[in-house]
PDB file of N, CA and C in Angstrom:
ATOM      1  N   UNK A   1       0.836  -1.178   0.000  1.00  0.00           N
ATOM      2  CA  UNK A   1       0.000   0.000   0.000  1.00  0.00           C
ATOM      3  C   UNK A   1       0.881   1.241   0.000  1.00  0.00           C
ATOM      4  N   UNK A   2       0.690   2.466  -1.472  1.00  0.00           N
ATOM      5  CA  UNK A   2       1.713   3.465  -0.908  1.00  0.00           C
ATOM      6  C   UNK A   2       1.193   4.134   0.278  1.00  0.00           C
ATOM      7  N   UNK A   3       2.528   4.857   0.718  1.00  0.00           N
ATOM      8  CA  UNK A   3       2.273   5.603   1.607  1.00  0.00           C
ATOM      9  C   UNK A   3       2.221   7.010   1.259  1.00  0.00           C
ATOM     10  N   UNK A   4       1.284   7.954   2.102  1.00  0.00           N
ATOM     11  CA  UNK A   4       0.895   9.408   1.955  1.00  0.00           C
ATOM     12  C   UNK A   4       1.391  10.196   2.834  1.00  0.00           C
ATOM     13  N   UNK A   5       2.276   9.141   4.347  1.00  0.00           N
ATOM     14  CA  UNK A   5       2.372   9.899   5.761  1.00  0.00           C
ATOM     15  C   UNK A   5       3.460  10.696   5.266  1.00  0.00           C
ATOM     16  N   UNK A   6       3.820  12.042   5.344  1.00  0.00           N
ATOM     17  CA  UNK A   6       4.857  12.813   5.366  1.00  0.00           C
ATOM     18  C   UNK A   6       6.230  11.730   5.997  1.00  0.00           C
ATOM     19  N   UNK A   7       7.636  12.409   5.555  1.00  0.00           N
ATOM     20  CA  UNK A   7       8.596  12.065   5.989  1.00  0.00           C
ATOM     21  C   UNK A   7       9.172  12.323   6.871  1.00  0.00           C
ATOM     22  N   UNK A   8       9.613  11.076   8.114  1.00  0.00           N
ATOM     23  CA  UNK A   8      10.196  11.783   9.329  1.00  0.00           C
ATOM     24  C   UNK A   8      11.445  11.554   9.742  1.00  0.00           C
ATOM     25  N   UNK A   9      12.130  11.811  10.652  1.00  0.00           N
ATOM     26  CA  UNK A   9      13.436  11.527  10.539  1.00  0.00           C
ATOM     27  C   UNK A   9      13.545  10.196  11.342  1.00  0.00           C
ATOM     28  N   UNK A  10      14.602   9.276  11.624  1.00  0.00           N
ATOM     29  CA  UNK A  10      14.582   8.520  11.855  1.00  0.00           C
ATOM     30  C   UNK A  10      14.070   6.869  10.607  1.00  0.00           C
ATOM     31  N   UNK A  11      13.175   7.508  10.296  1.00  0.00           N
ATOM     32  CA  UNK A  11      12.589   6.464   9.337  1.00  0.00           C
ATOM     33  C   UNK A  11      13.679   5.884   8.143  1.00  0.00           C
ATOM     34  N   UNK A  12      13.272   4.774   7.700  1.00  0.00           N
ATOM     35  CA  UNK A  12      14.374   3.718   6.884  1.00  0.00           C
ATOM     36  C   UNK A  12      14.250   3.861   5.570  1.00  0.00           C
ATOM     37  N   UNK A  13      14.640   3.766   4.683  1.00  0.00           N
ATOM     38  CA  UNK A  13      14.276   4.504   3.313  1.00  0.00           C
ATOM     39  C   UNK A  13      15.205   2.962   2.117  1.00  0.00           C
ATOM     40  N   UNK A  14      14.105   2.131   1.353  1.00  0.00           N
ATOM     41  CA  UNK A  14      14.808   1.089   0.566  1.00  0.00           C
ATOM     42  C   UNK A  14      15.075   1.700  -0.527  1.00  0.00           C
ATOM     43  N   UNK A  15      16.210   2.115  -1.342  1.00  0.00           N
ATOM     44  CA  UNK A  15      15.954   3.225  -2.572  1.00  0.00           C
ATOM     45  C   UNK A  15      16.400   2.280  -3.410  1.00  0.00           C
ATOM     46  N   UNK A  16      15.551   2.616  -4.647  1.00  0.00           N
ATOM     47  CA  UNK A  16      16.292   2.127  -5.815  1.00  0.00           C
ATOM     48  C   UNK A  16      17.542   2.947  -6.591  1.00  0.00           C
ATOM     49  N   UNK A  17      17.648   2.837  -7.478  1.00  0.00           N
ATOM     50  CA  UNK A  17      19.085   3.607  -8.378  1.00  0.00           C
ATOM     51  C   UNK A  17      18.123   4.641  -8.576  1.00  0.00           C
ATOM     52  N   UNK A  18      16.909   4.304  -9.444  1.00  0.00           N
ATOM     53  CA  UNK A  18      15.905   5.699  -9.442  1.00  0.00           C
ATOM     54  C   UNK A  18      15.369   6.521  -9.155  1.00  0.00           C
ATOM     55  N   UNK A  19      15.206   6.131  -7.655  1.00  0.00           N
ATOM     56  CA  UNK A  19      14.562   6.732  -6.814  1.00  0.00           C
ATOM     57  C   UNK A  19      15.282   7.960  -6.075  1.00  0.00           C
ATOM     58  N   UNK A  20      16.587   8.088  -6.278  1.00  0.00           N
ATOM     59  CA  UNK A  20      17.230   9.481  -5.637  1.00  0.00           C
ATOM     60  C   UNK A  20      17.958   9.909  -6.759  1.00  0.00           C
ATOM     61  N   UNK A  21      17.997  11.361  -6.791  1.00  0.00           N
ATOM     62  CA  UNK A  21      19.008  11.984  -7.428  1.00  0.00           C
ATOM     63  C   UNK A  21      20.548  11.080  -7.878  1.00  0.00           C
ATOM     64  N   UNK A  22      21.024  11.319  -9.368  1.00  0.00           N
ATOM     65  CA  UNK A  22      22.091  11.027  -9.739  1.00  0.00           C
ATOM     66  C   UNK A  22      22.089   9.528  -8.849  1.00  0.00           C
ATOM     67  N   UNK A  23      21.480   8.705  -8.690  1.00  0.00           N
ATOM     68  CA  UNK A  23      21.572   7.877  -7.916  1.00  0.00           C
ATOM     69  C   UNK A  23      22.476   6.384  -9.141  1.00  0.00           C
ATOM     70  N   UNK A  24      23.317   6.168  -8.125  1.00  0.00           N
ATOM     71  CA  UNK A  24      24.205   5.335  -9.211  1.00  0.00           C
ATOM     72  C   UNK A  24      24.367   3.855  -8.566  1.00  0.00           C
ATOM     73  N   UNK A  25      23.601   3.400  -7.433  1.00  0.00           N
ATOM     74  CA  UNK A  25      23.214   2.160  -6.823  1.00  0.00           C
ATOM     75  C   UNK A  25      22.267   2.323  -6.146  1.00  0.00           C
ATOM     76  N   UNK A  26      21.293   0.727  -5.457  1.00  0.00           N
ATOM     77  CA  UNK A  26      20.137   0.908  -4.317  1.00  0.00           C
ATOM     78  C   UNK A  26      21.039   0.977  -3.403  1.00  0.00           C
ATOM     79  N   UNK A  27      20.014   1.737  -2.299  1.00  0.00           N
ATOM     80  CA  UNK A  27      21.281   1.553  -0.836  1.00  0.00           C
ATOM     81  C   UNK A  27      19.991   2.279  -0.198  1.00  0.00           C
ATOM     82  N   UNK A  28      19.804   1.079   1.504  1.00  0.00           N
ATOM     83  CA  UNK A  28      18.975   1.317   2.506  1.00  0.00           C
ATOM     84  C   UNK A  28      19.532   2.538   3.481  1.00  0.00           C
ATOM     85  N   UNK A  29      18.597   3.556   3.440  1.00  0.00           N
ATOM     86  CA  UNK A  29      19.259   5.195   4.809  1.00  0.00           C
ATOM     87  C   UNK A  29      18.188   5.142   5.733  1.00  0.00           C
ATOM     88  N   UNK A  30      18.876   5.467   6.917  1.00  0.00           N
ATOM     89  CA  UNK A  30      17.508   6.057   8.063  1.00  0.00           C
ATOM     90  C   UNK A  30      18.170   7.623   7.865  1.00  0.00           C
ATOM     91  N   UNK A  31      16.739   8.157   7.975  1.00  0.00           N
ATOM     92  CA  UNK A  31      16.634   9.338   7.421  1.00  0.00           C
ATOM     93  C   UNK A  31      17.379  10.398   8.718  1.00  0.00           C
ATOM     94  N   UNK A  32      18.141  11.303   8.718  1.00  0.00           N
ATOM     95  CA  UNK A  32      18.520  12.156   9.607  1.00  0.00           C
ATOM     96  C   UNK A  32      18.321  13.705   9.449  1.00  0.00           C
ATOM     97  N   UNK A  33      18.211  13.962   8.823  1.00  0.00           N
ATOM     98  CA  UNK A  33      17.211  15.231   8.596  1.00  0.00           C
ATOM     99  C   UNK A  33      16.828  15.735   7.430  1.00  0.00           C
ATOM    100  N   UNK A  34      15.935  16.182   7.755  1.00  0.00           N
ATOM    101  CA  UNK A  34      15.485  16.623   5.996  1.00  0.00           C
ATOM    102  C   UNK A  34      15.296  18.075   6.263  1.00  0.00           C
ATOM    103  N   UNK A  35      16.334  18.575   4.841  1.00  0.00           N
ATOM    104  CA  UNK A  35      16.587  19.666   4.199  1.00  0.00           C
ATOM    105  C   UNK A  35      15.777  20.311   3.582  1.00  0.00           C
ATOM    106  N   UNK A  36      14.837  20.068   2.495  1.00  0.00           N
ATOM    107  CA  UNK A  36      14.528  21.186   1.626  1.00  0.00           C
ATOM    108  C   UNK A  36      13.334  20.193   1.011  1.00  0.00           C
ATOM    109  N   UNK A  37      12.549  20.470   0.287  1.00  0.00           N
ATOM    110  CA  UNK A  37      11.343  20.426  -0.445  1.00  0.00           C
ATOM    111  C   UNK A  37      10.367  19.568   0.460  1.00  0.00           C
ATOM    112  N   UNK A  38      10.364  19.445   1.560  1.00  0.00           N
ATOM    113  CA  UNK A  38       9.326  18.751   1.941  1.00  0.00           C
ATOM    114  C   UNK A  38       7.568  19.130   2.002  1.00  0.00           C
ATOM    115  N   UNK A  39       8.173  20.932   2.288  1.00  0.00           N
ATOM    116  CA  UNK A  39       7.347  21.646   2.282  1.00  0.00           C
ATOM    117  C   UNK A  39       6.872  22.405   1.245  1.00  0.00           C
ATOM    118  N   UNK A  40       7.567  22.042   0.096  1.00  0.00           N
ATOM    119  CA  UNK A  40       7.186  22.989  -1.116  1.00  0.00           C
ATOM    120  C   UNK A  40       6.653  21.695  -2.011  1.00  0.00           C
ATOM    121  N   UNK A  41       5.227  22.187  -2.297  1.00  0.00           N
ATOM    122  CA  UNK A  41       4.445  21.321  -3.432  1.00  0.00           C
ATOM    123  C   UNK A  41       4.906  21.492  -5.028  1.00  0.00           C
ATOM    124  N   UNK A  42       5.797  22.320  -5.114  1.00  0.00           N
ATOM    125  CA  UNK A  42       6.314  22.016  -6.634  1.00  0.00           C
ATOM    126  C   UNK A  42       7.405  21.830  -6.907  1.00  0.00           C
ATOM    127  N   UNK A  43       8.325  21.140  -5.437  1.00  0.00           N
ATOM    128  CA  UNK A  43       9.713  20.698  -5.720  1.00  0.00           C
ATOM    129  C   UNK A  43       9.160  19.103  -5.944  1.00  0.00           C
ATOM    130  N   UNK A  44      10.143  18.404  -7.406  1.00  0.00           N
ATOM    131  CA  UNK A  44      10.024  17.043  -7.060  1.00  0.00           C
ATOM    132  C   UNK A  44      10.742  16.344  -6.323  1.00  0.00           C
ATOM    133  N   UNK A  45      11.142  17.037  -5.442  1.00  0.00           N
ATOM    134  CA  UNK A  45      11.932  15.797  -4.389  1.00  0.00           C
ATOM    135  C   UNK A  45      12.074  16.462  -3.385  1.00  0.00           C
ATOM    136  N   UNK A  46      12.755  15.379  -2.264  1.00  0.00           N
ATOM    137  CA  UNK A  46      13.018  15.846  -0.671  1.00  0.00           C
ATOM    138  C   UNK A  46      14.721  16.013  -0.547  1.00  0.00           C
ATOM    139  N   UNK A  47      15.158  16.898  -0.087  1.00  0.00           N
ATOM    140  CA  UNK A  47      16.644  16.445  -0.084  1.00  0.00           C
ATOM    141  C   UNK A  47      16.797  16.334   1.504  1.00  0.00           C
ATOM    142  N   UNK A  48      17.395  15.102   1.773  1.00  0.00           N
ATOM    143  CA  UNK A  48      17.478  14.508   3.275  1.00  0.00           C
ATOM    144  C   UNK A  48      19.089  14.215   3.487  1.00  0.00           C
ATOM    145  N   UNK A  49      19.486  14.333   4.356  1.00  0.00           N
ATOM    146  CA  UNK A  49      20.911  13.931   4.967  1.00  0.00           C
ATOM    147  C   UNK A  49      20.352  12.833   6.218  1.00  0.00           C
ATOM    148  N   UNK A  50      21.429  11.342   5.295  1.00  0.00           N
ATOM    149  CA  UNK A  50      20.678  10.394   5.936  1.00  0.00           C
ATOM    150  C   UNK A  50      22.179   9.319   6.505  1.00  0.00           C
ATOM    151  N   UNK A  51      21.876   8.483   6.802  1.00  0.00           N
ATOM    152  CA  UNK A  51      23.149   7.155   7.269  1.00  0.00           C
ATOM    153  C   UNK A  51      22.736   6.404   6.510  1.00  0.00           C
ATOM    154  N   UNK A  52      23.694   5.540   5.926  1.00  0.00           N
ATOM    155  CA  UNK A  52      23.466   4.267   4.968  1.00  0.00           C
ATOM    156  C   UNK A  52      23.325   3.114   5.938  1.00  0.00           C
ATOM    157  N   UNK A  53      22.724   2.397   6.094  1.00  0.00           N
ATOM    158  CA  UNK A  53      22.461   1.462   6.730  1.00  0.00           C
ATOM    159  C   UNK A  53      22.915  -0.275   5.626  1.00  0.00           C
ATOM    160  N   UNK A  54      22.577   0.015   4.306  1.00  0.00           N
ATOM    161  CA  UNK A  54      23.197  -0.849   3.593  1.00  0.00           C
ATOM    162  C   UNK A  54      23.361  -0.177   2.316  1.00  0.00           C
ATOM    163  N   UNK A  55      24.263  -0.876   1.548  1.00  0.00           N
ATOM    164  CA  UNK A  55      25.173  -0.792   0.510  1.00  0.00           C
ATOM    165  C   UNK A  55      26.088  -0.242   0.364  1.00  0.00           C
ATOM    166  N   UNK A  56      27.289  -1.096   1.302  1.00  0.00           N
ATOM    167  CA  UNK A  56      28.325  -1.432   0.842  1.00  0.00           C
ATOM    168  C   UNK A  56      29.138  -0.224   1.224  1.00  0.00           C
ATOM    169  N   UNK A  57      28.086   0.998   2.407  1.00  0.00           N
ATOM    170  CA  UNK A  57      28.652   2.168   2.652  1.00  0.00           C
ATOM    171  C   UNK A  57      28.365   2.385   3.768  1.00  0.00           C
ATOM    172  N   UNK A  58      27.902   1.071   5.248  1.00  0.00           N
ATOM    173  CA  UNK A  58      27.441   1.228   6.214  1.00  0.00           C
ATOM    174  C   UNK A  58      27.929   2.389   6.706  1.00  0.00           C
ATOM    175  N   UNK A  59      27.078   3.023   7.845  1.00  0.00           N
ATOM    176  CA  UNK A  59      27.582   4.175   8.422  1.00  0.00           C
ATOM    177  C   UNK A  59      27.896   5.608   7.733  1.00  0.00           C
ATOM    178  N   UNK A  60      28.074   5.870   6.684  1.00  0.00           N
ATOM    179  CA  UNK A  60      28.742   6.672   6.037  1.00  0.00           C
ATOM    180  C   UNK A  60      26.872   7.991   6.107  1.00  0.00           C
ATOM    181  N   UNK A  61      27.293   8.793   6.434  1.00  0.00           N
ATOM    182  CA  UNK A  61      26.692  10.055   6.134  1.00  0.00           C
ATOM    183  C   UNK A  61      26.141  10.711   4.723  1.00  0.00           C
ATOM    184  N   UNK A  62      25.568  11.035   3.956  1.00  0.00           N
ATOM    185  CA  UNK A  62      24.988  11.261   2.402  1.00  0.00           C
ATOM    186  C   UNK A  62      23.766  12.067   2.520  1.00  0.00           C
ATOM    187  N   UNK A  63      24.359  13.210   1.871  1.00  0.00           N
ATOM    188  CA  UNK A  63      23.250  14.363   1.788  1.00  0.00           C
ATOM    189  C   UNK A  63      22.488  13.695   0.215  1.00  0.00           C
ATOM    190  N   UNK A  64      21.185  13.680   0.320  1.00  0.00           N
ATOM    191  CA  UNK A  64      20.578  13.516  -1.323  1.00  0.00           C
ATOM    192  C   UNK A  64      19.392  13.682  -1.418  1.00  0.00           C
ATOM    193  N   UNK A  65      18.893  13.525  -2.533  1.00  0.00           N
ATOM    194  CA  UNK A  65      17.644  14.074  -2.981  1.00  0.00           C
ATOM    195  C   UNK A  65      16.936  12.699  -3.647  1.00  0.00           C
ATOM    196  N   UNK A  66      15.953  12.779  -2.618  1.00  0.00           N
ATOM    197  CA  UNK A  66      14.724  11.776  -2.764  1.00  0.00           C
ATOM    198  C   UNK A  66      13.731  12.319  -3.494  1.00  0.00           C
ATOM    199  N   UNK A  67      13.452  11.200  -4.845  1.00  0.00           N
ATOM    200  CA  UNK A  67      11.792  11.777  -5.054  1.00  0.00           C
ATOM    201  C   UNK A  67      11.228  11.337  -5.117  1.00  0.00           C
ATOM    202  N   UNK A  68      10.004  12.636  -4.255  1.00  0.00           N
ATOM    203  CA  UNK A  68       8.822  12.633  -3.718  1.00  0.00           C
ATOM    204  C   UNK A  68       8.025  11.396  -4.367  1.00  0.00           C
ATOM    205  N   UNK A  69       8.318  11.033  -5.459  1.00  0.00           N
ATOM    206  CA  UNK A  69       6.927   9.958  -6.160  1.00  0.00           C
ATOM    207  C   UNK A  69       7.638   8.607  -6.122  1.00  0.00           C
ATOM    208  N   UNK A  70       9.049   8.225  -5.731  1.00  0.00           N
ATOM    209  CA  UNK A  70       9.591   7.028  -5.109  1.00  0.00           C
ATOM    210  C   UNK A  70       8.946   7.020  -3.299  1.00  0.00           C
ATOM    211  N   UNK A  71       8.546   7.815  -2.728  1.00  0.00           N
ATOM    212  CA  UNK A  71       8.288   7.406  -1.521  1.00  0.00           C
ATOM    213  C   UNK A  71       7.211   7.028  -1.705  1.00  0.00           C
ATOM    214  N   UNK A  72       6.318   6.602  -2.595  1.00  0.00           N
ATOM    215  CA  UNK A  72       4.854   6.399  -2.621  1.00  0.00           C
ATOM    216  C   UNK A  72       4.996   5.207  -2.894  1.00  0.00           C
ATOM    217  N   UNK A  73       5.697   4.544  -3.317  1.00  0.00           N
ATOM    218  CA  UNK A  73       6.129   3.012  -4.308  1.00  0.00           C
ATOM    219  C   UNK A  73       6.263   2.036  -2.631  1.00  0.00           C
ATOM    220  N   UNK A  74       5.662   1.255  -3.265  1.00  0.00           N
ATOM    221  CA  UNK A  74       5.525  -0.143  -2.141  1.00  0.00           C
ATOM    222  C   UNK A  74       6.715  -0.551  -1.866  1.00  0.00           C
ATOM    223  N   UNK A  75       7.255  -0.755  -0.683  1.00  0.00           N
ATOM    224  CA  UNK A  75       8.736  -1.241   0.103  1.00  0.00           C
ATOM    225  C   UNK A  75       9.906  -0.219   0.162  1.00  0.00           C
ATOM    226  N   UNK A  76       9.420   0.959  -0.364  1.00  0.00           N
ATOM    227  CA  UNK A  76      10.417   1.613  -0.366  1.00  0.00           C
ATOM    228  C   UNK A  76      10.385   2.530   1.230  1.00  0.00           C
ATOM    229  N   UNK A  77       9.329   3.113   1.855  1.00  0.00           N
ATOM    230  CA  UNK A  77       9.505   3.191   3.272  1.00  0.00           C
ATOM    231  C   UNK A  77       8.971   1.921   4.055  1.00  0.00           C
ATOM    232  N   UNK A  78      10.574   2.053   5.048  1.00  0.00           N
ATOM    233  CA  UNK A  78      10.319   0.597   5.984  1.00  0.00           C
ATOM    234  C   UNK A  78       9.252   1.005   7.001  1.00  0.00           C
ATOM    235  N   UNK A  79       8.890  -0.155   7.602  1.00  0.00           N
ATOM    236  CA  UNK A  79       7.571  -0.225   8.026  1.00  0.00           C
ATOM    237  C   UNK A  79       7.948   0.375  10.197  1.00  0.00           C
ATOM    238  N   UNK A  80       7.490   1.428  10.299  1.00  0.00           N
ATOM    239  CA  UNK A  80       8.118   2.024  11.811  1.00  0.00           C
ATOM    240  C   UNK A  80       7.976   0.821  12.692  1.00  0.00           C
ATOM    241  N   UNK A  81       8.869   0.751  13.002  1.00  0.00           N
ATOM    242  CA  UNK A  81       8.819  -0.217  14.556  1.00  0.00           C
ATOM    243  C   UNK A  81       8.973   0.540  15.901  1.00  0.00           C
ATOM    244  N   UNK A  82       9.555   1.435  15.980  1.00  0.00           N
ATOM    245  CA  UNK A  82       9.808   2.465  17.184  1.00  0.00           C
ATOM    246  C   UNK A  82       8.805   3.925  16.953  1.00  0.00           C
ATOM    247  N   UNK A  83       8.163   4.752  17.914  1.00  0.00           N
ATOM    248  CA  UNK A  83       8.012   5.778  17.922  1.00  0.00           C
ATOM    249  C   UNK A  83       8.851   6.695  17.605  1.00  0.00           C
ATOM    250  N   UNK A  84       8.467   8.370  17.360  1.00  0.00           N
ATOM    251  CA  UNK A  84       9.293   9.130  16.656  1.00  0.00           C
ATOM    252  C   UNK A  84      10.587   8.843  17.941  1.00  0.00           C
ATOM    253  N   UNK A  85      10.365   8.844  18.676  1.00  0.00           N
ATOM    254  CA  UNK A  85      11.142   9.513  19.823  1.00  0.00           C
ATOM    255  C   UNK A  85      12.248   8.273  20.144  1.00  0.00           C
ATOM    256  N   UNK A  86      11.751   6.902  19.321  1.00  0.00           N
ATOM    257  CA  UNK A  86      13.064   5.616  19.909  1.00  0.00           C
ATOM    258  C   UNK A  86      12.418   4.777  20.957  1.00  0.00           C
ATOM    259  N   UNK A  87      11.442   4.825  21.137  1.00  0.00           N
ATOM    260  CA  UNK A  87      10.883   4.507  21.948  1.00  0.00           C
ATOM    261  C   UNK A  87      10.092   3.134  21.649  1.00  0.00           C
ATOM    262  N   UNK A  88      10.404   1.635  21.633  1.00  0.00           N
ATOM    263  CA  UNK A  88      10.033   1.046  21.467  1.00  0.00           C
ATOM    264  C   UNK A  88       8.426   0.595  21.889  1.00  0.00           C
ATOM    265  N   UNK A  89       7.403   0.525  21.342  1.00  0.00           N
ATOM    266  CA  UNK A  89       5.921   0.581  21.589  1.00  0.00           C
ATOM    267  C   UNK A  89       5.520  -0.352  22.433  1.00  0.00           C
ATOM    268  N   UNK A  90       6.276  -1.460  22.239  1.00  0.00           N
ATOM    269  CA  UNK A  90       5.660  -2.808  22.894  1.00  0.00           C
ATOM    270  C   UNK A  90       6.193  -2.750  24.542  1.00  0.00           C
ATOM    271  N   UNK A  91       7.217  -2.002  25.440  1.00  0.00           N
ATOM    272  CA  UNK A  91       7.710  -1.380  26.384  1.00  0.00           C
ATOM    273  C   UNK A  91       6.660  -0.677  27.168  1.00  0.00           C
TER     274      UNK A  91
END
């Protein structure tokens, strides 16, 4: 089912090569803050500074630009397990 919920930080992001700017492999980020178009309805994308969580660049820091019409695509936001705050729910 896509998703419509706005983007938050913390959240896990599965990207394809297409799905971000100049994007030249997939590679899984939890999101660490987002920069710019989230709030503007006629930018096509989000630009987020995120952590790689996979591909082949664990850990590594990456400012980039997500677009907006890849976050709607099925598997591409991971599914929250923690509250915004880290806070595991089932606790």
């Amino acid at each position: 089912m896509p998703s419509e919920e706005p983007l938050r930080v913390g959240e896990t992001l599965h990207l394809g090569k297409a799905d971000w700017v100049y994007g030249d492999r997939a590679m899984r980020v939890r999101v660490s803050d987002i920069r710019y178009g989230h709030d503007d309805p006629h930018s096509p994308v989000i630009g987020i500074l995120a952590t790689v969580v996979g591909a082949g660049r664990d850990g590594r820091m990456v400012s980039i630009a997500v677009y907006k019409s890849a976050l709607t695509h099925t598997g591409v936001r991971e599914a929250q397990r923690r509250h915004a705050n880290g806070v595991d729910p089932e606790l």
